[in-house]
Every structure is written in C-alpha cells, then in structure tokens.
C-alpha atoms as a PDB file:
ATOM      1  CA  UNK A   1      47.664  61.634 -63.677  1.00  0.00           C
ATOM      2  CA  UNK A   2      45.880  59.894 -61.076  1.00  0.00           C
ATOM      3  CA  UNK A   3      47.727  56.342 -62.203  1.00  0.00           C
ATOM      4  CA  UNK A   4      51.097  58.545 -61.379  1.00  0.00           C
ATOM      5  CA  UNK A   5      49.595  59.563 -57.941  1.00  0.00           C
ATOM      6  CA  UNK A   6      48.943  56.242 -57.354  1.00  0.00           C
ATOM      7  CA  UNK A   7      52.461  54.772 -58.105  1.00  0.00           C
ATOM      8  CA  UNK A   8      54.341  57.311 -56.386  1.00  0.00           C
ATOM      9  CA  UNK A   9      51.866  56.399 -53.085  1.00  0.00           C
ATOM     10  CA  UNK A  10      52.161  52.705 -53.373  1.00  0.00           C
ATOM     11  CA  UNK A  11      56.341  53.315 -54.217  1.00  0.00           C
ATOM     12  CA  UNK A  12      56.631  55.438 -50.597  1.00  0.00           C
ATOM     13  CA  UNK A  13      54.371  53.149 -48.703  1.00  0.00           C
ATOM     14  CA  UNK A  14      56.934  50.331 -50.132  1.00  0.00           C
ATOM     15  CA  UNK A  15      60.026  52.013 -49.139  1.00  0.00           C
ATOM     16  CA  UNK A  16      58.511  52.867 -45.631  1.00  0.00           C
ATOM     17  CA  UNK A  17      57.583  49.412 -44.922  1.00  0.00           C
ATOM     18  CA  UNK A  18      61.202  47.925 -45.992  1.00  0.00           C
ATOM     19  CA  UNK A  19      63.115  50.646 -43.851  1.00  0.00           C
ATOM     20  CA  UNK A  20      61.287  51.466 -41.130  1.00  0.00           C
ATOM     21  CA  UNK A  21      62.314  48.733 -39.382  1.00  0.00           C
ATOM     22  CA  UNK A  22      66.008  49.360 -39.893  1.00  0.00           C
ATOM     23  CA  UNK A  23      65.099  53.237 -38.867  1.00  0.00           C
ATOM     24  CA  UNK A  24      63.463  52.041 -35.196  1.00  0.00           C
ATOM     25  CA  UNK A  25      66.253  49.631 -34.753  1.00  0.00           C
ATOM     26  CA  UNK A  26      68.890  52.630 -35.405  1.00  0.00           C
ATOM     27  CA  UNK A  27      66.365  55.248 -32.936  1.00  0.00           C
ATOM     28  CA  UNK A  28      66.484  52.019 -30.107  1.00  0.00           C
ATOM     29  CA  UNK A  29      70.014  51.867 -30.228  1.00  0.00           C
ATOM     30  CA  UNK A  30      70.163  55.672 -29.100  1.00  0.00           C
ATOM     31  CA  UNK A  31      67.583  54.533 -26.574  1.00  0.00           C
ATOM     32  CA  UNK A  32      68.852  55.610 -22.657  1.00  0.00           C
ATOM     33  CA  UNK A  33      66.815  52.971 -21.285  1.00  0.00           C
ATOM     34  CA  UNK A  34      66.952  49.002 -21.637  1.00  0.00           C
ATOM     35  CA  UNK A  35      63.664  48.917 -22.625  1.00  0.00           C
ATOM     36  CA  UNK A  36      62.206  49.520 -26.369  1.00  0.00           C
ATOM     37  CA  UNK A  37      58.889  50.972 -25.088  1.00  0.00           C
ATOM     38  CA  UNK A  38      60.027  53.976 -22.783  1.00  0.00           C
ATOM     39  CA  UNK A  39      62.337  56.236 -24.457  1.00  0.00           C
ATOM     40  CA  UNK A  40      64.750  57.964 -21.099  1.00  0.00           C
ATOM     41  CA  UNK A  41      66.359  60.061 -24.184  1.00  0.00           C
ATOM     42  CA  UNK A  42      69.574  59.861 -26.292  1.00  0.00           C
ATOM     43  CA  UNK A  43      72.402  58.347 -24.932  1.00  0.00           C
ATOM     44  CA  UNK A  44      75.703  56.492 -26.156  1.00  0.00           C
ATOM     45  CA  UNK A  45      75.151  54.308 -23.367  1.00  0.00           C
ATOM     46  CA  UNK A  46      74.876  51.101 -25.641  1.00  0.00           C
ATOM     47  CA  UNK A  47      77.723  51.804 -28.174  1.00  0.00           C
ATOM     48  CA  UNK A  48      80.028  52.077 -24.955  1.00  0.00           C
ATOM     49  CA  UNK A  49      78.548  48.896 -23.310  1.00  0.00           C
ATOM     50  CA  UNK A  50      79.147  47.121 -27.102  1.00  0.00           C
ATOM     51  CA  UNK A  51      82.909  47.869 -27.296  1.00  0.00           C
ATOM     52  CA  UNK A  52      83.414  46.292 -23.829  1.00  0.00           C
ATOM     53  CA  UNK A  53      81.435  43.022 -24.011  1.00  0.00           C
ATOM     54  CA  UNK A  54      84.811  41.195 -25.404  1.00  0.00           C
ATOM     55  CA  UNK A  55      82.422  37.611 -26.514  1.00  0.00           C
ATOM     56  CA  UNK A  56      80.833  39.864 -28.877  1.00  0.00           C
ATOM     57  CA  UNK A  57      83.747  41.848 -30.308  1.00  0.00           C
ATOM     58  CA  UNK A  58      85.309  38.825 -30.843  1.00  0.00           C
ATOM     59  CA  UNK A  59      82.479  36.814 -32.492  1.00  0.00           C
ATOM     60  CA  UNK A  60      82.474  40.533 -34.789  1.00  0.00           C
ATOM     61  CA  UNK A  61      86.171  40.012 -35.698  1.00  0.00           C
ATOM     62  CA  UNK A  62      85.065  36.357 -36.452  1.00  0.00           C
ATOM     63  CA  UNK A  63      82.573  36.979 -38.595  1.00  0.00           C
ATOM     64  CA  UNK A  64      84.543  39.922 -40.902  1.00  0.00           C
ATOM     65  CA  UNK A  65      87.406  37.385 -40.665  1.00  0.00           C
ATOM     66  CA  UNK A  66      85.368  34.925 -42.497  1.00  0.00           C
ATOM     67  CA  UNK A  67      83.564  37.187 -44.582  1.00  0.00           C
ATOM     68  CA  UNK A  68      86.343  38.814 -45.966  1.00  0.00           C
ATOM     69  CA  UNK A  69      88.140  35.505 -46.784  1.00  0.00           C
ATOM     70  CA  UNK A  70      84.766  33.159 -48.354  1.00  0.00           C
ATOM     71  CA  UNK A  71      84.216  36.401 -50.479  1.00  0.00           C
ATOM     72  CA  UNK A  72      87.642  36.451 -51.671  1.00  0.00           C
ATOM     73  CA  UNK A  73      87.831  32.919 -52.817  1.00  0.00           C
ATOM     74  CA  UNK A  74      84.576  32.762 -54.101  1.00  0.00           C
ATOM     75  CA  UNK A  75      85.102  36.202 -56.248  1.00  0.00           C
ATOM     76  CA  UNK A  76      88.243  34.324 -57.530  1.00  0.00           C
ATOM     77  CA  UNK A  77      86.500  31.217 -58.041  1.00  0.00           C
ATOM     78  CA  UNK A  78      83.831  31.916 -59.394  1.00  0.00           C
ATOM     79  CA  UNK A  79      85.163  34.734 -61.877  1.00  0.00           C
ATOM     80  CA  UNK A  80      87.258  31.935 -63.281  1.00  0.00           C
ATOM     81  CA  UNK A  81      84.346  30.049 -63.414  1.00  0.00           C
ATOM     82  CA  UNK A  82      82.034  32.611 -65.166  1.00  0.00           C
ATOM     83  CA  UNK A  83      85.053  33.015 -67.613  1.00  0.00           C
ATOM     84  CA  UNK A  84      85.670  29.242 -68.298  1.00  0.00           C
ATOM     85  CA  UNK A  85      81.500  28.689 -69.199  1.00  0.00           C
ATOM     86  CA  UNK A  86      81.039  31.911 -71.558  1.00  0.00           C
ATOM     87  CA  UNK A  87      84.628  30.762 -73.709  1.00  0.00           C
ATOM     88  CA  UNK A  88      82.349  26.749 -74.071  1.00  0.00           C
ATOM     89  CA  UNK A  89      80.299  27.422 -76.882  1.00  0.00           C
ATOM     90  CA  UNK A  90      78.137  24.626 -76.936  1.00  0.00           C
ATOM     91  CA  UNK A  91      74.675  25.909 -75.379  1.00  0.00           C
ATOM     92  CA  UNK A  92      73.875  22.281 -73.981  1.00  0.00           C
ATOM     93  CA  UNK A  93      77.296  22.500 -71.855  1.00  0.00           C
ATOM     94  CA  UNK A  94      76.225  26.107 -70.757  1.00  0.00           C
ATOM     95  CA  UNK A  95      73.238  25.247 -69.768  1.00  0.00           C
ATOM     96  CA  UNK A  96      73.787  21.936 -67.695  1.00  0.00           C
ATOM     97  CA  UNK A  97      76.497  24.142 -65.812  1.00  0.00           C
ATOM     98  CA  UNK A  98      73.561  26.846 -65.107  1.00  0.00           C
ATOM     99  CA  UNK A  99      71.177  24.104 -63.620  1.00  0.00           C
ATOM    100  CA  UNK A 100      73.880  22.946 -61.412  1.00  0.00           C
ATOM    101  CA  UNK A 101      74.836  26.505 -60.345  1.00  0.00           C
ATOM    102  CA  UNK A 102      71.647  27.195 -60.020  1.00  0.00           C
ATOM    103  CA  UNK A 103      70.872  24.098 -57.226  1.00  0.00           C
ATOM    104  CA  UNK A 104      72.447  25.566 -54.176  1.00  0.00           C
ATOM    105  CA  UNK A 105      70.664  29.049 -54.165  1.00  0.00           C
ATOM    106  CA  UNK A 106      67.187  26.997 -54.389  1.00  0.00           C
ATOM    107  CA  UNK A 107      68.328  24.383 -51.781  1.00  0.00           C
ATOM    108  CA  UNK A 108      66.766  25.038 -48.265  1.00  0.00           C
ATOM    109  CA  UNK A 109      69.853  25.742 -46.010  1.00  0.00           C
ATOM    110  CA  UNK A 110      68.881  23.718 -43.427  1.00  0.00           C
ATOM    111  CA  UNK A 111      69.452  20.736 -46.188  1.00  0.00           C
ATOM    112  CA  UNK A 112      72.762  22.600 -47.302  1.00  0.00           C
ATOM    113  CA  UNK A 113      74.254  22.839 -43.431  1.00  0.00           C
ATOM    114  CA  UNK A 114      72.903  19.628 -42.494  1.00  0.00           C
ATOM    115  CA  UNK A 115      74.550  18.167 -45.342  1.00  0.00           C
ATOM    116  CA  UNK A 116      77.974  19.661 -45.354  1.00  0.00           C
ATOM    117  CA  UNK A 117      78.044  18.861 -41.831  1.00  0.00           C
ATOM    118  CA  UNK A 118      77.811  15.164 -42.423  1.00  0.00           C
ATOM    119  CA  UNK A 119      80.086  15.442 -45.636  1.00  0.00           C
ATOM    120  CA  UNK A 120      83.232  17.104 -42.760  1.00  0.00           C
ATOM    121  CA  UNK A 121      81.798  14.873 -39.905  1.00  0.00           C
ATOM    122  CA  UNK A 122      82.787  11.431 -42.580  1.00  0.00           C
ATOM    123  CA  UNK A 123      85.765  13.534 -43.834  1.00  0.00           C
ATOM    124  CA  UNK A 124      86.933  13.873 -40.407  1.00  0.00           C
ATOM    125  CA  UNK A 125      86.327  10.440 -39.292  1.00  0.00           C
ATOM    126  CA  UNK A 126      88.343   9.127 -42.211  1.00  0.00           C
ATOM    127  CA  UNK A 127      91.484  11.868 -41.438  1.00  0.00           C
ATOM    128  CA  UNK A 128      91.157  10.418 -37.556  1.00  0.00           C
ATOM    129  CA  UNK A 129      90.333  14.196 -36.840  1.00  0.00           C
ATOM    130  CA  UNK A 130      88.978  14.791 -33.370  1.00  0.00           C
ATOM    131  CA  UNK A 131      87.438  17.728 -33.620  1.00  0.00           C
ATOM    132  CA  UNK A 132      86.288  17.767 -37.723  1.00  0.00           C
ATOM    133  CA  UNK A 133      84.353  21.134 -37.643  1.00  0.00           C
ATOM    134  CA  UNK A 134      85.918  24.163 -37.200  1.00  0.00           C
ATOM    135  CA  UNK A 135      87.001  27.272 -38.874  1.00  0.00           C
ATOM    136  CA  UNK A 136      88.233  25.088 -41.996  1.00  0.00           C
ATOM    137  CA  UNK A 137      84.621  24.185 -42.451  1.00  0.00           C
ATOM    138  CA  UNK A 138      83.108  26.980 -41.940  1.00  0.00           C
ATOM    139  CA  UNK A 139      85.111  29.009 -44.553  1.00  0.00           C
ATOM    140  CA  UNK A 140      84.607  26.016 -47.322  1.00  0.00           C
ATOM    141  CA  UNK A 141      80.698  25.809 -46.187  1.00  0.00           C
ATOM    142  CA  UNK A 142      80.459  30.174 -47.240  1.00  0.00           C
ATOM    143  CA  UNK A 143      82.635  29.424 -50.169  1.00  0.00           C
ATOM    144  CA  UNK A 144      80.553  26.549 -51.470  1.00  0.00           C
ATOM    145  CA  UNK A 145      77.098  28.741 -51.286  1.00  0.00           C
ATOM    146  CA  UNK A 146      78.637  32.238 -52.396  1.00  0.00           C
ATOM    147  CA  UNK A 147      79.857  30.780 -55.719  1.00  0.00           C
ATOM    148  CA  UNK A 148      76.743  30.596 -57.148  1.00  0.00           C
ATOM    149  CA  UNK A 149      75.872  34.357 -56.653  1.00  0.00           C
ATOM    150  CA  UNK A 150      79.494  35.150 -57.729  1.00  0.00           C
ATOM    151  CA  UNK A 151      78.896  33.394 -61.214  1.00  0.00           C
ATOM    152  CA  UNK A 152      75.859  34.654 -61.731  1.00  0.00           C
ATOM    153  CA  UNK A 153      76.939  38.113 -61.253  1.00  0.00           C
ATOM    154  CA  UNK A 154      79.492  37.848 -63.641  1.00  0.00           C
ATOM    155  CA  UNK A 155      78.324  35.989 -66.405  1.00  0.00           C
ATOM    156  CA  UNK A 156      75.795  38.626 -67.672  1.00  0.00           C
ATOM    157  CA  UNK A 157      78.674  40.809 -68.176  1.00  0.00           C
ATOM    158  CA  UNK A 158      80.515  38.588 -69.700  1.00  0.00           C
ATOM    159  CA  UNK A 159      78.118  38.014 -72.318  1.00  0.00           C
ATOM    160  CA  UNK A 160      77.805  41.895 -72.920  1.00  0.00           C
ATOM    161  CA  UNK A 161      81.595  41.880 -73.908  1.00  0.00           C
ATOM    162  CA  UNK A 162      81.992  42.262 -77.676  1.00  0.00           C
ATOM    163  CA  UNK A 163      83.921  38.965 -78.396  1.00  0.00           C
ATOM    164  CA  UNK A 164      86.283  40.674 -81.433  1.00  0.00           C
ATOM    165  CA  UNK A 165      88.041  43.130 -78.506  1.00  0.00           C
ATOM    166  CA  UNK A 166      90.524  40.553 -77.082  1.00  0.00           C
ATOM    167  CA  UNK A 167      91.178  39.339 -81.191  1.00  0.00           C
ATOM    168  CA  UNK A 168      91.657  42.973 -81.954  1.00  0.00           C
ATOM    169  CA  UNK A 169      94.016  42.893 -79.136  1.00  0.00           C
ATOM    170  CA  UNK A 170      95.888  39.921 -79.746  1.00  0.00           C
ATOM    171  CA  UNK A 171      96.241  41.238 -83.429  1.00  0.00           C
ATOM    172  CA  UNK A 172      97.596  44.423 -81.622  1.00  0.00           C
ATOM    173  CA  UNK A 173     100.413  42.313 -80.170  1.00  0.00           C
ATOM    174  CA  UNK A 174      99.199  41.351 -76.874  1.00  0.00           C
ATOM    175  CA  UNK A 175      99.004  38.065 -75.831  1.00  0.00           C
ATOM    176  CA  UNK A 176      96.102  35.932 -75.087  1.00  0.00           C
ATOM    177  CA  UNK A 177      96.172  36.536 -71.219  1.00  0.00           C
ATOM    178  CA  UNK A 178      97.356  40.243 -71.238  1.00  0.00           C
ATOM    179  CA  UNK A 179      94.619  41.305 -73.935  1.00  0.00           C
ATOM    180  CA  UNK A 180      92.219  39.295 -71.090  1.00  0.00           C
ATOM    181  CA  UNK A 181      93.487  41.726 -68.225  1.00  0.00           C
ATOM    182  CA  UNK A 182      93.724  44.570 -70.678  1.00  0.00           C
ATOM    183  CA  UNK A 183      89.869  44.086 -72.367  1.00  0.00           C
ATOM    184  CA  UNK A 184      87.680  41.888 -70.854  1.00  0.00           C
ATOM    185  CA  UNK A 185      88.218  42.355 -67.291  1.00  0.00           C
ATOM    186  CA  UNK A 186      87.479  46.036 -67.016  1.00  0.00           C
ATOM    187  CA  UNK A 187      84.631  45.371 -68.924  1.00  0.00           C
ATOM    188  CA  UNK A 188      83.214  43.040 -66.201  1.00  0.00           C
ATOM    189  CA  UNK A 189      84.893  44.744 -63.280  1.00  0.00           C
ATOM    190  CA  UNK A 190      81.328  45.907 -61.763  1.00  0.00           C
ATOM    191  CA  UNK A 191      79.773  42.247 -62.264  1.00  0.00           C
ATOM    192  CA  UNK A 192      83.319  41.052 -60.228  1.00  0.00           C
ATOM    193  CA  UNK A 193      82.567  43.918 -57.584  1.00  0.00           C
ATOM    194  CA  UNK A 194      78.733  43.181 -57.504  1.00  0.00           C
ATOM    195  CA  UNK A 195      79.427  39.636 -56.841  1.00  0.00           C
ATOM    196  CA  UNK A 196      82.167  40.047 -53.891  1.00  0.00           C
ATOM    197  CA  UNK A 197      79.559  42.066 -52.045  1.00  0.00           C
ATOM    198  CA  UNK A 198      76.870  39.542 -52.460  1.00  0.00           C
ATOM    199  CA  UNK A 199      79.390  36.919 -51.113  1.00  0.00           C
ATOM    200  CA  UNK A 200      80.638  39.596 -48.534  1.00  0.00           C
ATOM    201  CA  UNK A 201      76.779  40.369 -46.794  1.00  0.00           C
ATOM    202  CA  UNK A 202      75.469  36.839 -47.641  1.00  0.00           C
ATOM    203  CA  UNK A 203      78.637  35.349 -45.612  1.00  0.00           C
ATOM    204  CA  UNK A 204      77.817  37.969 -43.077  1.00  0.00           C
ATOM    205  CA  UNK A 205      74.671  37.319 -42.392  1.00  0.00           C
ATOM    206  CA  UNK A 206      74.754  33.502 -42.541  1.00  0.00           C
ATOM    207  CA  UNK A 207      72.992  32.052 -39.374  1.00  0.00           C
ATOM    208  CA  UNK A 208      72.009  28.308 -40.434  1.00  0.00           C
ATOM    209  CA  UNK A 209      74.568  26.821 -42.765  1.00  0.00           C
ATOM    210  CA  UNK A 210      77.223  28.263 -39.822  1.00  0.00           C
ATOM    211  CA  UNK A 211      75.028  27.053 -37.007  1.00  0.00           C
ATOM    212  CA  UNK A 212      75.639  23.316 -38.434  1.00  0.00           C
ATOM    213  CA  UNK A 213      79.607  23.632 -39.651  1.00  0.00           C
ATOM    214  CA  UNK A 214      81.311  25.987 -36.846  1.00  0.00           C
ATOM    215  CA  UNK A 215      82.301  23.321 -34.355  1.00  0.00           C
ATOM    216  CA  UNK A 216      83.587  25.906 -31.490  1.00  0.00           C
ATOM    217  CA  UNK A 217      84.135  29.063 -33.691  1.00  0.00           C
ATOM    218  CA  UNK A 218      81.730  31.648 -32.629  1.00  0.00           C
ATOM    219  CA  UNK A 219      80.376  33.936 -35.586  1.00  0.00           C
ATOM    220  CA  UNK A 220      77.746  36.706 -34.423  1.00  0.00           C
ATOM    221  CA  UNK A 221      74.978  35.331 -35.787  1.00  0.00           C
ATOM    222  CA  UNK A 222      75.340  32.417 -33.588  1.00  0.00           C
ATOM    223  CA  UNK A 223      76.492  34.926 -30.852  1.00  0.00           C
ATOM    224  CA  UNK A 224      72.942  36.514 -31.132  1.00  0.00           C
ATOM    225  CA  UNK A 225      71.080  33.315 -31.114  1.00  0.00           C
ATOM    226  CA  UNK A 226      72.809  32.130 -28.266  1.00  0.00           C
ATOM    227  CA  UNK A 227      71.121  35.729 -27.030  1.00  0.00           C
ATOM    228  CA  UNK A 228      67.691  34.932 -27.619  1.00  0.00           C
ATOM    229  CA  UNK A 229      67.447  32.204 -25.292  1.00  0.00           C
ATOM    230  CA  UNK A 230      67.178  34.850 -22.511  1.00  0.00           C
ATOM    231  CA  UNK A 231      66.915  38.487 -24.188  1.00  0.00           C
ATOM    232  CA  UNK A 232      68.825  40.596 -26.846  1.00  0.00           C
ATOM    233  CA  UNK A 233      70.756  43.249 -25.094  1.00  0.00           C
ATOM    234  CA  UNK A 234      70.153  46.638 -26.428  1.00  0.00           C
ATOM    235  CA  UNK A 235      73.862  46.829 -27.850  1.00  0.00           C
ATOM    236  CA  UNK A 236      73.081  44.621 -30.544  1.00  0.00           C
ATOM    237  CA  UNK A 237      70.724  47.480 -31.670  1.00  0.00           C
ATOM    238  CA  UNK A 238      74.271  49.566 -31.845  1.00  0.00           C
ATOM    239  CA  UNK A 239      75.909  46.521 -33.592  1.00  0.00           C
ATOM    240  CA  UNK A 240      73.967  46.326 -36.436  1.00  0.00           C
ATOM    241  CA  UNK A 241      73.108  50.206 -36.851  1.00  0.00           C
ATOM    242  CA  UNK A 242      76.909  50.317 -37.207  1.00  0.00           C
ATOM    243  CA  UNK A 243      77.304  47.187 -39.732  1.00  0.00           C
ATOM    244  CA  UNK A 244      74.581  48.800 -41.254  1.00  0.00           C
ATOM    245  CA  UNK A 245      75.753  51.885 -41.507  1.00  0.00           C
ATOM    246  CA  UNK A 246      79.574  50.436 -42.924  1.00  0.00           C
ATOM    247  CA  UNK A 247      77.418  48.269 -45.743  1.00  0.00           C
ATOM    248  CA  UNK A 248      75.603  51.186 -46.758  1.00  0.00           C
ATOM    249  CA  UNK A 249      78.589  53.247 -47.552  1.00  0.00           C
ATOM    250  CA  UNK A 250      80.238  50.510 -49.256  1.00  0.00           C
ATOM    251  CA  UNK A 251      77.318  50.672 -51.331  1.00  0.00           C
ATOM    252  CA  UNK A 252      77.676  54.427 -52.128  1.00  0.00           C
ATOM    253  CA  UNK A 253      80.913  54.211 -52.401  1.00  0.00           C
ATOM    254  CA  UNK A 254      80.985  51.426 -54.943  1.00  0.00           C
ATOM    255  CA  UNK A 255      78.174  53.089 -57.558  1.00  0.00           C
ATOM    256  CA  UNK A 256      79.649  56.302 -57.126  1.00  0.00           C
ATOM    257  CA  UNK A 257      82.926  54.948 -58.657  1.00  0.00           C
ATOM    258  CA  UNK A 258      80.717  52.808 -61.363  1.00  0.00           C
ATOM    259  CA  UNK A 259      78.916  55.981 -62.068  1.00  0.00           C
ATOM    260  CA  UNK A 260      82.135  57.712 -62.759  1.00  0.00           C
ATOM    261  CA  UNK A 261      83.952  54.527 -64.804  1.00  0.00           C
ATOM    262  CA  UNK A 262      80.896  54.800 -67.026  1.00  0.00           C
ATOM    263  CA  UNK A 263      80.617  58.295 -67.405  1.00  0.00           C
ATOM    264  CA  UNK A 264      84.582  58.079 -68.189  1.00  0.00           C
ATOM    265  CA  UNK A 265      83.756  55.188 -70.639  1.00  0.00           C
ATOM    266  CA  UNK A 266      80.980  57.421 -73.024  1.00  0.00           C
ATOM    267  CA  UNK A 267      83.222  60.499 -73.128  1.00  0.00           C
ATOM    268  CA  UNK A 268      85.635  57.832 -74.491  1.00  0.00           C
ATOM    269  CA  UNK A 269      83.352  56.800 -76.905  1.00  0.00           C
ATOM    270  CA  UNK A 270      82.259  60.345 -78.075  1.00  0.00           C
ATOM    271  CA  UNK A 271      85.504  60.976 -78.297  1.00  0.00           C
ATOM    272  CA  UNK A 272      86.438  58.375 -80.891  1.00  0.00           C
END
C-alpha cells in the first residue's frame, strides 16, 4: 500500500515538474504587465500586440510552411522506405539499413547543420549559385533528419502485420498494389500518423540545423534567437501558448480517432 502511495507521489511530482513550466509560460502570457515578476492582472494585451508585429507572423507562416511540407515528404519517404526494408528478408540487409537510419538521430546537430551547410555551400559553388542556401535547403535539411523518426515509426507496425493478409487478398482477386492499399496500409495507418507528427513538431521546433541552412529565410526559431540578444517580448509567451495549445489538440484529436479505429477493429473481430 505504501509502495502505491509512493508511486502515485513520485508520478504527480513528475508530471508537475514537466508542465509547470508550460503552465507559467501560458499564466505570463495573460500577464498585463511586461514584466514576469509583477502580475497588473489579465489582459489580452500580448495576443493583440502578437498579431501586429508582421516579422513574427511572417517567420510563423514560415515555419508551418516548412513544417507542413518536410513532414509530408518525409511521411512519404520514409513510409516507402519502412515498406521497402520489412518486404528484404535477409536480417543482415535489415539490420545494416537500421544502423544507418539510426546515425542521424544520434548525430549532434550542430555536426548535422554544419555539415549540410558545407554539402549546399560546394553544391552551390559547382551550380555557379550566388546565393546557395535558402528555402531549398532548408526544406531538404528537415527532410533529411525527419526520415529517420518517420521509419522508425512505421516499421514496428509493419512487422505486426500478419504477412498471409495481402496473399489472402491477392488470392481474393486483388492485385499486388490494391491488396497493399486495401490490407496493409490501414493496418499501419497510426505508425504513418505517429510519424508525420514527429516530423511535423521536430521540423517545428528546429533551431540549429535551420540556423546553419536558411540563408535569408526567417523561421521563428531563428526569429526568437535573434530576440534574445536584447529581451523576449512577452508575445512570444502568447505564441507558443497558442502553438501549444493547436499541438495539443492535434494530439487529442488524433488518439481519439485511433481509439475509435480500434474499438471499430475488435467489434470486427468479435463479430467474425
């Protein structure tokens, strides 16, 4: 009993410390005054003075624009990828492509930005490109480290998918690609899903990789480091409350319709 007392204790005192944070940040940004340690009382003050500071809206649209797209690819890519390494059977194959996946989430990203930036830097030079970095970069730079989390997000799920559904398919008349789409791709819809929101955040939130590939196109991240030189403004405390507040529906949103695919998916079963 007392082991239980203790769990539930240490489990709270966990949560606290990984959300309190987030919590004060969402209280400041409700804040009247420009200050974090007096509290003048609630106010929209900030939210207003976000929407008409134009640099950051547009580093905002920026940074979705990107997200959005390096997710996308990198969902596609790396779906085709997971698919392309579970159909290899040879384990020694499997697991050299593993070690290599695994590389860029272990590299430092200092060593990943600084070296993609000298791989478009001697691309450039060789293209006679004036300006070599730009959004082009950028987007291949979030593609290149999003893959990794895409494949491994998938692959699990792949390997849960009884291997005689897509014969028992194709027996059924459909043909090798259909009885894919058909089978085997709602079956790892949520590892697809899982993986595009990994990719979506991780692109999101990238400060250092972008910091060394952008050229002259401004993300936010680099929008609120260029902040920090003199002090962060408190509408970047209504900023992120609000991207906060978007990702966490998304979130809810998304397990809410897993919960109900795999509620549909036993009452299937039963039913048969």
């Amino acid at each position: 009993m007392k082991k239980n007392y203790s769990f539930k204790i240490y489990t709270c005192l966990l949560y606290f410390f990984l959300y309190a944070p987030i919590l004060v940040m969402i209280f400041l940004s409700f804040n009247k005054s420009k200050t974090a340690t007096v509290f003048k009382g609630f106010s929209l003050k900030w939210y207003k003075e976000l929407f008409r500071d134009q640099v950051t809206i547009e580093a905002l649209k920026n940074t979705l624009l990107l997200a959005i797209l390096s997710a996308m690819v990198a969902t596609l890519l790396g779906t085709v990828t997971a698919i392309g390494i579970s159909f290899y059977r040879k384990k020694w194959f499997q697991n050299s492509v593993m070690f290599v996946t695994n590389i860029p989430m272990l590299n430092p990203d200092i060593v990943t930005g600084i070296s993609l930036m000298l791989l478009f830097v001697f691309a450039g030079s060789v293209m006679g490109l004036k300006t070599p970095l730009g959004f082009g970069t950028l987007l291949i730079a979030h593609i290149t480290f999003n893959l990794p989390y895409v494949i491994l997000s998938v692959l699990p799920k792949l390997r849960q998918v009884d291997p005689h559904l897509q014969e028992a398919a194709e027996d059924l008349g459909c043909t090798p690609f259909k009885a894919f789409i058909k089978v085997v791709l709602p079956s790892v819809y949520s590892g697809i899903v899982t993986g595009f929101m990994m990719s979506f955040t991780l692109s999101l939130d990238d400060f250092v990789i972008s910091y060394f590939t952008n050229g002259t196109f401004n993300t936010l991240p680099i929008r609120i480091y260029s902040m920090t030189k003199q002090r962060v403004t408190p509408d970047m405390y209504a900023l992120s409350t609000l991207i906060f507040l978007t990702v966490l529906i998304l979130l809810i949103l998304i397990n809410v319709s897993q919960a109900k695919g795999e509620k549909k998916k036993k009452e299937t079963e039963i039913i048969n």
